[in-house]
Protein backbone atom coordinates (compact mmCIF):
# COMPACT_ATOMS: atom_id res chain seq x y z
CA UNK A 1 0.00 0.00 0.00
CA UNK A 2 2.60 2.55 0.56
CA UNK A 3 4.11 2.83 -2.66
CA UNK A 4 0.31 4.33 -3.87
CA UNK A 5 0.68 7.55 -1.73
CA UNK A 6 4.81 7.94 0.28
CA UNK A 7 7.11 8.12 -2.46
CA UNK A 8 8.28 12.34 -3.31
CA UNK A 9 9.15 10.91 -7.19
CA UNK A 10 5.49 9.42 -7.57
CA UNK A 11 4.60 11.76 -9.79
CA UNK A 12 7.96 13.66 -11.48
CA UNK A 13 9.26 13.50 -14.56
CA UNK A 14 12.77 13.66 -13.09
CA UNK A 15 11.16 10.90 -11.19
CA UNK A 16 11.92 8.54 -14.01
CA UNK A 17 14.96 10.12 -14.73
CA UNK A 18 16.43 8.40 -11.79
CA UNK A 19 14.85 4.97 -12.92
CA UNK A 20 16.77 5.51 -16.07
CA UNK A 21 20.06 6.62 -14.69
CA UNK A 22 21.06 4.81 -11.63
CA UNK A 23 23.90 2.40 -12.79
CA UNK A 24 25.61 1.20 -16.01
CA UNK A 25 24.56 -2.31 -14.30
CA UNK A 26 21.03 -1.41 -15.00
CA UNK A 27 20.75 -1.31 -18.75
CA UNK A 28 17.18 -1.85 -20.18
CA UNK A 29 16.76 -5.51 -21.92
CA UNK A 30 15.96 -5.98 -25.14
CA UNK A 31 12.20 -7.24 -24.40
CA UNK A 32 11.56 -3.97 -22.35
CA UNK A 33 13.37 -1.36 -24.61
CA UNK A 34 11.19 0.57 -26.79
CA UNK A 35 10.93 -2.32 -29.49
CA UNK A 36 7.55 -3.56 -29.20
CA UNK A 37 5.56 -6.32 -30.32
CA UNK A 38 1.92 -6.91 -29.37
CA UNK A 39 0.10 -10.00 -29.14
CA UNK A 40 -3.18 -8.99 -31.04
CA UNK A 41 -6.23 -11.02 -31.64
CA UNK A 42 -7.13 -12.15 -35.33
CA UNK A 43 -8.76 -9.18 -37.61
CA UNK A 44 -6.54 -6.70 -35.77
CA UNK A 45 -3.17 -4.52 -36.41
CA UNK A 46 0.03 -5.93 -34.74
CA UNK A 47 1.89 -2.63 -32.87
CA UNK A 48 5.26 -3.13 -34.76
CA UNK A 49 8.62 -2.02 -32.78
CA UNK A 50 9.91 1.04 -33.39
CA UNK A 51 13.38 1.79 -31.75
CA UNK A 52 16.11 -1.28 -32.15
CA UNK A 53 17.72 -2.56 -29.36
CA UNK A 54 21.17 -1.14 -29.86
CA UNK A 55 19.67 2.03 -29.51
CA UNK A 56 17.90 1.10 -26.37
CA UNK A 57 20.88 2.47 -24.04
CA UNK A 58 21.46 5.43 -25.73
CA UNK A 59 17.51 6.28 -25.89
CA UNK A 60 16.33 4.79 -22.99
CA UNK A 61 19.04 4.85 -20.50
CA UNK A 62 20.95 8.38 -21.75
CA UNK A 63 22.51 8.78 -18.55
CA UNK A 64 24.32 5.69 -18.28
CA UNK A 65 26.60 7.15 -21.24
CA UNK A 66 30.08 7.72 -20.05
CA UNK A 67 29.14 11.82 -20.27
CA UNK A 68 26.67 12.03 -18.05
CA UNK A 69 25.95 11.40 -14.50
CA UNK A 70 22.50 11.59 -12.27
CA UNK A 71 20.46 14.44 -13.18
CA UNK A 72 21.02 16.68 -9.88
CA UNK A 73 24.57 16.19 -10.69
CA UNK A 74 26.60 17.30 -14.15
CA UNK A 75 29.68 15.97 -14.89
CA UNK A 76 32.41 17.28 -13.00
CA UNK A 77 30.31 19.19 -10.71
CA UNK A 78 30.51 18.39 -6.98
CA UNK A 79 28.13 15.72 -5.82
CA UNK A 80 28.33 13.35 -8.60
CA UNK A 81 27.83 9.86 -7.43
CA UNK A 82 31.06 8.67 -6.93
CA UNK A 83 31.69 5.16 -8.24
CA UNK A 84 31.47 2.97 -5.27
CA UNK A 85 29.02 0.07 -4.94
CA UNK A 86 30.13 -0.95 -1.76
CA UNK A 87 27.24 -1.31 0.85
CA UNK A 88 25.87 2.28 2.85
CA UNK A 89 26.01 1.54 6.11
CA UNK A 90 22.23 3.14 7.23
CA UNK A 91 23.01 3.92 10.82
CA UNK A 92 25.96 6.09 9.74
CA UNK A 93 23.90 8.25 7.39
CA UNK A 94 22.91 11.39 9.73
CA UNK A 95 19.50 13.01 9.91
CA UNK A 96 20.19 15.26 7.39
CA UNK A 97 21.54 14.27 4.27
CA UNK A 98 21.54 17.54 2.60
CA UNK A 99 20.86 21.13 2.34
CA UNK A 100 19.87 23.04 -1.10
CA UNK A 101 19.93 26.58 -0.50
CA UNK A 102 19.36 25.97 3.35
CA UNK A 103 16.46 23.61 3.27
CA UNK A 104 17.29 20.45 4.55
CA UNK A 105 16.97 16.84 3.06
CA UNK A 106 16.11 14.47 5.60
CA UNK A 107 17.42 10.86 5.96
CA UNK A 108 13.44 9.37 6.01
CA UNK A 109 13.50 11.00 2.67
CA UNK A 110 16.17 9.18 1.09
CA UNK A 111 15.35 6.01 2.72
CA UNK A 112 11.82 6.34 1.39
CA UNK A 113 13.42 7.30 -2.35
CA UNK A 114 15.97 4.45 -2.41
CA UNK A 115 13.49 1.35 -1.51
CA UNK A 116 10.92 3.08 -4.29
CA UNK A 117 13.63 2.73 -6.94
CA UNK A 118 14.71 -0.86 -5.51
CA UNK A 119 10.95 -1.59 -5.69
CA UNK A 120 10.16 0.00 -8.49
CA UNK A 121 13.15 -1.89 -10.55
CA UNK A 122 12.56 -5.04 -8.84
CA UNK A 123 9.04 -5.01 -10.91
CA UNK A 124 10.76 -4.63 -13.94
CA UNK A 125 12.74 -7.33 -12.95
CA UNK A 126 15.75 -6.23 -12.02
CA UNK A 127 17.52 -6.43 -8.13
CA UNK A 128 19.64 -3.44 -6.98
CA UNK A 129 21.51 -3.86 -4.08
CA UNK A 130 21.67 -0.56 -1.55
CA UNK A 131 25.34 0.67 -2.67
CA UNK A 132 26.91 3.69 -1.62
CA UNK A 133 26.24 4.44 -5.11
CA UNK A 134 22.73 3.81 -5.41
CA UNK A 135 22.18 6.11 -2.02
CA UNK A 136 24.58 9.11 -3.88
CA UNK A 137 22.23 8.92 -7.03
CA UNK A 138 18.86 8.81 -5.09
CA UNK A 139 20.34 11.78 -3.04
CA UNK A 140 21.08 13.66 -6.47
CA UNK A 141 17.63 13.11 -7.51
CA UNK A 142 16.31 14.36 -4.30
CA UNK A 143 18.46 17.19 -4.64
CA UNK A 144 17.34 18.05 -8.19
CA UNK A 145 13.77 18.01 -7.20
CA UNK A 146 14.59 20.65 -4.63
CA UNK A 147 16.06 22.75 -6.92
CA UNK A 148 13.36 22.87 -9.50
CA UNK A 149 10.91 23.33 -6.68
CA UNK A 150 12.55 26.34 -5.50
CA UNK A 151 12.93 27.57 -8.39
CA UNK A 152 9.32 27.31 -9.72
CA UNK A 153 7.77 29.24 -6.26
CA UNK A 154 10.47 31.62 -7.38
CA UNK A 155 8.84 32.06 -10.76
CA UNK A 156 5.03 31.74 -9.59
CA UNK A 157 4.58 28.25 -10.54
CA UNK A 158 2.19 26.96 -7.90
CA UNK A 159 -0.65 24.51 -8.38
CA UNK A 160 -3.73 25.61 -7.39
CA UNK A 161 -6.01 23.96 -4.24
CA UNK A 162 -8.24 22.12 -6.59
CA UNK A 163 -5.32 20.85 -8.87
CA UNK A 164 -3.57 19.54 -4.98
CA UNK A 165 -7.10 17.87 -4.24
CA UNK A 166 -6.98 16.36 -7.57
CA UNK A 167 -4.56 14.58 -6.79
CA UNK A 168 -5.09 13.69 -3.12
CA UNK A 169 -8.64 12.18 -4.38
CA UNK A 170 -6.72 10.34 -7.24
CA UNK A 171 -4.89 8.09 -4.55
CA UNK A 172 -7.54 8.05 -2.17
CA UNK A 173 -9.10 6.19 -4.93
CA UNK A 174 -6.85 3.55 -5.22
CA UNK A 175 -8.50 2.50 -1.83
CA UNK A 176 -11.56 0.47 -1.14
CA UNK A 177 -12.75 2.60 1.40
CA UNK A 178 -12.16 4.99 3.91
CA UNK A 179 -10.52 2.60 6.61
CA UNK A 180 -8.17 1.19 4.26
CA UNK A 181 -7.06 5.03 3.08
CA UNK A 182 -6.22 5.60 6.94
CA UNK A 183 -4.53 2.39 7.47
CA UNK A 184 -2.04 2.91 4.53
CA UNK A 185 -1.10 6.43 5.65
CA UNK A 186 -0.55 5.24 9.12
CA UNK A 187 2.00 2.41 7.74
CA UNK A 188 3.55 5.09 5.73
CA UNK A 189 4.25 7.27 9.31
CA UNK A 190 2.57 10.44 7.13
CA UNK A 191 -0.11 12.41 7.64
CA UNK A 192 -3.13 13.68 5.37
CA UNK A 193 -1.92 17.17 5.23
CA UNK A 194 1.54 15.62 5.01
CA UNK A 195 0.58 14.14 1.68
CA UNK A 196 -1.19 17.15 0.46
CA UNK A 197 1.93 19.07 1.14
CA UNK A 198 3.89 16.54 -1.35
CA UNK A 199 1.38 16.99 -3.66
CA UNK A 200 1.99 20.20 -4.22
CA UNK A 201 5.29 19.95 -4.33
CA UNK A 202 5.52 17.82 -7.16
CA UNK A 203 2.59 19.37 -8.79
CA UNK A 204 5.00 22.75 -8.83
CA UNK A 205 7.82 20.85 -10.42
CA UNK A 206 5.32 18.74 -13.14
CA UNK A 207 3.97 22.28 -14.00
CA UNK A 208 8.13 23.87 -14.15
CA UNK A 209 9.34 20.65 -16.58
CA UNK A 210 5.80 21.38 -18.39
CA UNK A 211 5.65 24.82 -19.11
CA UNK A 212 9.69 26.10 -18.89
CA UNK A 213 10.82 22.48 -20.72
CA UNK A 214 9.38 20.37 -21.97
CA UNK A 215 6.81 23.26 -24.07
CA UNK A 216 10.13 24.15 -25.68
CA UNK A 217 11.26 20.84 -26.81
CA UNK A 218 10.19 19.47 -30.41
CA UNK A 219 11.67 16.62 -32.71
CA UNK A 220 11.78 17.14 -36.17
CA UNK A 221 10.63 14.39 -38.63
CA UNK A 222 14.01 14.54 -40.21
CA UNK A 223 15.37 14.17 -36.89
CA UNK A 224 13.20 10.62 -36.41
CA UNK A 225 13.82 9.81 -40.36
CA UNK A 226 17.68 9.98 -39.77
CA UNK A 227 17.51 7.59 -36.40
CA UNK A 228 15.68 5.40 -38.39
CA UNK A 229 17.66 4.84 -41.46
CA UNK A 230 20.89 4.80 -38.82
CA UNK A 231 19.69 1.80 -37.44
CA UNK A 232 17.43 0.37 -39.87
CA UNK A 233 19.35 -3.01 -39.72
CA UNK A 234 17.83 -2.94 -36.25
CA UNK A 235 14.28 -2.34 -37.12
CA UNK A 236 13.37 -5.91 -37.28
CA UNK A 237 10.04 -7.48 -36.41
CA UNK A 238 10.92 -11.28 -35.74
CA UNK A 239 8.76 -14.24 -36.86
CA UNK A 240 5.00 -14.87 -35.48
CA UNK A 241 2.59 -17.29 -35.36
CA UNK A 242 -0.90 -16.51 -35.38
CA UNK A 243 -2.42 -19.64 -33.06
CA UNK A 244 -5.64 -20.98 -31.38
CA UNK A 245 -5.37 -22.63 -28.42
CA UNK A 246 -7.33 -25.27 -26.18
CA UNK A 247 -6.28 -25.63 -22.84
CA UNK A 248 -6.96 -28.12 -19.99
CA UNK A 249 -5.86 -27.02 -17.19
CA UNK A 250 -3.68 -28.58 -14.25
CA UNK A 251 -2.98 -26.94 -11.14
CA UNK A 252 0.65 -27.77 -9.87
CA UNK A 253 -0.04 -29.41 -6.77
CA UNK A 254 -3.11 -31.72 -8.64
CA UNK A 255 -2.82 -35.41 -7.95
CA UNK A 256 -1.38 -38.02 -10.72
CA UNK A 257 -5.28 -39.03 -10.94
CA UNK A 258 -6.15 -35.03 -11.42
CA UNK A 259 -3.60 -34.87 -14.51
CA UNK A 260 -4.46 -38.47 -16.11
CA UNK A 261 -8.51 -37.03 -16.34
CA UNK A 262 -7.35 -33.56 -17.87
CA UNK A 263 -5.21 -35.43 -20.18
CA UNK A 264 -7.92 -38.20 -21.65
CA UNK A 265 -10.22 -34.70 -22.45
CA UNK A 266 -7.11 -33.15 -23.81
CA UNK A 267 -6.74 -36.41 -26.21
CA UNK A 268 -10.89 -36.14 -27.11
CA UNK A 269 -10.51 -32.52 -27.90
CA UNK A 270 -7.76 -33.60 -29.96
CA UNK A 271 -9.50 -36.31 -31.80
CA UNK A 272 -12.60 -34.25 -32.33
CA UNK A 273 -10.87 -31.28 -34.73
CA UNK A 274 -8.47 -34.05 -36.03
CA UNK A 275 -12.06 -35.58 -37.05
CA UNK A 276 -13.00 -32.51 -38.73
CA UNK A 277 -14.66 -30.52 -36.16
CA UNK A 278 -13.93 -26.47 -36.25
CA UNK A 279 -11.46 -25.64 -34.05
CA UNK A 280 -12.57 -22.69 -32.54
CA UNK A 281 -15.66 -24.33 -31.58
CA UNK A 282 -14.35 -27.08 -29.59
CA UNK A 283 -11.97 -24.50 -28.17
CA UNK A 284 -15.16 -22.46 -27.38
CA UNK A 285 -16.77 -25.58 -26.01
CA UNK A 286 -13.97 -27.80 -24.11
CA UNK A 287 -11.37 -25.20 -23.22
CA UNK A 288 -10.29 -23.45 -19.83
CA UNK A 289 -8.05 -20.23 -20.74
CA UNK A 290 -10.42 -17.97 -19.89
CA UNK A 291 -8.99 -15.15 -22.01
CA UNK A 292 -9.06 -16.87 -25.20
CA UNK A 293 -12.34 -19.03 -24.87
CA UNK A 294 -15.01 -16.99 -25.92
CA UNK A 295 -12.88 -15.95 -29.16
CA UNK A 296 -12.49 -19.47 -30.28
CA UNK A 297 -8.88 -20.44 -28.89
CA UNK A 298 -7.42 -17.19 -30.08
CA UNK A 299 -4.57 -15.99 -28.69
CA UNK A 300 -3.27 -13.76 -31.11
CA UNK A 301 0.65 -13.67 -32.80
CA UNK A 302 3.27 -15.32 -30.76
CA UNK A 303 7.05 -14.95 -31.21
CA UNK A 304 9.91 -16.91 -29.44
CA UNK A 305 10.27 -15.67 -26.19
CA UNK A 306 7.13 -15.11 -25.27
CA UNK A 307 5.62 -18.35 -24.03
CA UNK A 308 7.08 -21.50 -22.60
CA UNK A 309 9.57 -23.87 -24.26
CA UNK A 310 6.89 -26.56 -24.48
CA UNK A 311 4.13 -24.38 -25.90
CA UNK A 312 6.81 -22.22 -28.38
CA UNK A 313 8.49 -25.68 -29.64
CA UNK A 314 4.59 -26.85 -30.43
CA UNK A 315 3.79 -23.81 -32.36
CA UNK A 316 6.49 -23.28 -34.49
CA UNK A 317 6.89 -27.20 -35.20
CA UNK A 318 3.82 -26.64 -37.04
CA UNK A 319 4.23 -25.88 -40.92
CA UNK A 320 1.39 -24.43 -42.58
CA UNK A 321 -2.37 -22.81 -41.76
CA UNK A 322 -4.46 -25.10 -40.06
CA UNK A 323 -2.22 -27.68 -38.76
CA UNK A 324 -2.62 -28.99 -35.22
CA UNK A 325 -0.08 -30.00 -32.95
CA UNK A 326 -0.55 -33.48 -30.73
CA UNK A 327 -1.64 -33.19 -26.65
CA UNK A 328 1.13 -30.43 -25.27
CA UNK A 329 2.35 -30.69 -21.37
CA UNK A 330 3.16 -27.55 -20.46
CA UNK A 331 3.48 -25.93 -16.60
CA UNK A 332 -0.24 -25.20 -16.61
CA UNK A 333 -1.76 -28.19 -17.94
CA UNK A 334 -2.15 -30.04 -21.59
CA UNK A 335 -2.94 -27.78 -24.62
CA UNK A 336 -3.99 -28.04 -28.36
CA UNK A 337 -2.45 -26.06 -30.78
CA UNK A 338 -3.95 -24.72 -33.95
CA UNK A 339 -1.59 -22.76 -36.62
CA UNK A 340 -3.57 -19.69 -38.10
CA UNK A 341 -1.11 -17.76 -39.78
CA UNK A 342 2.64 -16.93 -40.20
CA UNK A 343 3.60 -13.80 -40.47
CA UNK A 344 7.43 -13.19 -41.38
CA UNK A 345 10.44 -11.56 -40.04
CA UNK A 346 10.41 -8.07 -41.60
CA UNK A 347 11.54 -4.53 -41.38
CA UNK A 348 9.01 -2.06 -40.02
CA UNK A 349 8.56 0.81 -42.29
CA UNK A 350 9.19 4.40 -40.82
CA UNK A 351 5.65 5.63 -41.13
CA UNK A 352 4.57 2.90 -38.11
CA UNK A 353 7.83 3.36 -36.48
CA UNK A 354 7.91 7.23 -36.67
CA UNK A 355 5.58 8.12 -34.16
CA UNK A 356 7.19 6.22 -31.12
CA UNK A 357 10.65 7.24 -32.26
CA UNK A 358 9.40 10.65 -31.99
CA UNK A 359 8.37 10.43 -28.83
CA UNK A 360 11.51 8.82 -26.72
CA UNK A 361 13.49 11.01 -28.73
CA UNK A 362 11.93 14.14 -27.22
CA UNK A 363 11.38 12.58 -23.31
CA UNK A 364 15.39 12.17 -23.89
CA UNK A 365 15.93 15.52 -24.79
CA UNK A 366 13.71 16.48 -21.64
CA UNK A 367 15.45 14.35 -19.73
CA UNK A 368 18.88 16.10 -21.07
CA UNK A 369 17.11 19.70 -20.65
CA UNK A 370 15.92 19.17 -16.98
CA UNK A 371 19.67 17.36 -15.86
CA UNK A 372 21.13 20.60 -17.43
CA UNK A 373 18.81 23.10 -15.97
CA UNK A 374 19.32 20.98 -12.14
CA UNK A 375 23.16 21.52 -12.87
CA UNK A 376 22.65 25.31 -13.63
CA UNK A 377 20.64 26.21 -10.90
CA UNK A 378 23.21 23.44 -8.41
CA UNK A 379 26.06 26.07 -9.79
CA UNK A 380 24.32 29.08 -8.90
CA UNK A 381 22.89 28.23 -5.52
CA UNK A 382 24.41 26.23 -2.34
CA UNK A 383 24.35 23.00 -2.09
CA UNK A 384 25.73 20.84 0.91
CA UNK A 385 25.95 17.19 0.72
CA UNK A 386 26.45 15.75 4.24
CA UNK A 387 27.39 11.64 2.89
């Protein structure tokens, strides 16, 4: 529950700055870089990927790139994160981590910012242990946030009471009722008014990155058209089959006698659409994935990868529209496969890639316009780092 309403970052768009620049050991895989496949039911488009994977560091993870550092923190400027990845030692951190311009940065604050990233990256899959490292980049972030919300009160950027409650409703939302609202700020040691107070503050820096940034940035099509053609032996979209499915399922802890009766209705399923019965009715009639049942089996385009070795050696065993594969075992029971289509390997022209090249090309030059503007204001003010 706390990660719906304690984290400072929730909301930022230097938030996910930090997600994208804590460590060279943290590079993006291929899977979750901006090349994208979708697994679309029959009758509609497949999203094609649009940015290869050896651009995925440069686009995705810009400040892993030997020039650049965390975004509170330029090159060169004091308060980089130093390279150590030794282990922080918690109880030696004092109270007060920093100051920017004399307000303080508490320890509870970069506690509560370093297990959101581990958390955070954790979902995407990837572990982070609590380095010295880790704690000097979360404290950069922290720092940068500061900075940009000083300097939007200083320019009248303030969100309004109704844009705070907007927000205070949104996560009170996320709640099934009143009780359970109460509960999770009590685990989170914060307060109502606490959380309206954090609100605002990152509603003041959303509305600074909006307005003074991110307004001002804009990516020519020539600019997408030239990333493209410099990587268009990367623009692949691999082989997919189109496949229905019938499943029986088996849960894992299900007796020998639990499996051998899924099985035998596996093998009659089988033996009816061998017989000539439709597929996609028997699937309709006899199967139990409940998200492909009522459309006949369908489970949309598959590519390898994406399901497990016993269900992707079936489907791409099979040759031609309309085969079926024999009785598969797989982890969650014994399927039937049906080949609908194959669709080839092939490059994805610009128009369908164009739009979300566009895109990560200008969040990374927001990204590089907000770590420049935190290291201009950083040189001009006072900043104290205290670990």
């Amino acid at each position: 529950m706390l990660k719906k309403i304690s984290p400072r970052l929730t909301l930022l768009s230097v938030g996910l700055a930090l997600l994208l620049s804590l460590s060279a050991g943290c590079k993006p895989k291929a899977e979750e870089s901006v090349m994208k496949t979708d697994n679309t039911a029959a009758g509609q488009t497949a999203t094609p990927p649009a940015v290869p994977n050896s651009a995925s560091k440069e686009i995705l993870n810009p400040a892993a790139a030997p020039d650049a550092a965390a975004p509170g923190a330029l090159p060169g400027q004091p308060g980089a994160s130093p390279a150590n990845n030794t282990p922080m030692a918690v109880d030696k951190i004092p109270a007060v981590v920093a100051k920017v311009n004399g307000q303080a940065i508490k320890k509870d604050d970069l506690l509560k910012g370093v297990q959101m990233v581990q958390m955070r990256l954790s979902q995407m899959g990837r572990q982070v242990a609590p380095s010295a490292n880790l704690y000097h980049d979360v404290l950069n972030e922290l720092i940068t946030i500061r900075l940009l919300q000083q300097d939007a009160k200083a320019q009248g950027l303030t969100p309004s009471d109704q844009e705070v409650q907007q927000i205070v409703a949104a996560n009170k939302s996320q709640f099934p009722n009143e009780d359970a609202y109460k509960k999770a700020l009590q685990q989170a040691g914060i307060s109502e008014a606490t959380l309206r107070e954090q609100a605002r503050e990152q509603l003041s820096v959303k509305k600074y990155v909006d307005t003074r940034i991110a307004s001002t940035v804009n990516v020519t099509d020539q600019a997408a058209k030239d990333f493209y053609e410099k990587n268009k032996a990367q623009m692949q979209m691999p082989e997919r089959r189109h496949l229905r499915l019938i499943l029986l399922q088996v849960a894992q802890n299900a007796s020998p006698a639990d499996k051998e009766k899924a099985k035998q209705k596996a093998e009659a399923a089988l033996k009816r659409v061998q017989g000539g019965e439709d597929f996609a009715k028997v699937a309709g009639e006899v199967s139990e994935e409940p998200g492909s049942k009522a459309r006949g089996g369908d489970v949309g385009f598959v590519a390898h990868g994406q399901a497990p070795p016993q269900f992707e050696a079936a489907a791409f065993a099979l040759k031609k529209p309309n085969d079926i594969s024999g009785v598969v075992e797989s982890p969650y029971g014994y399927q039937i496969l049906q080949l609908v289509e194959v669709q080839p390997a092939s490059t994805v022209p610009f128009e369908q890639a164009k739009g979300r090249i566009t895109e990560v090309l200008r969040q990374q030059e927001i990204q590089k316009q907000v770590a420049a503007k935190a290291g201009q204001l950083r040189q001009k003010g006072k900043v104290e780092v205290f670990i």
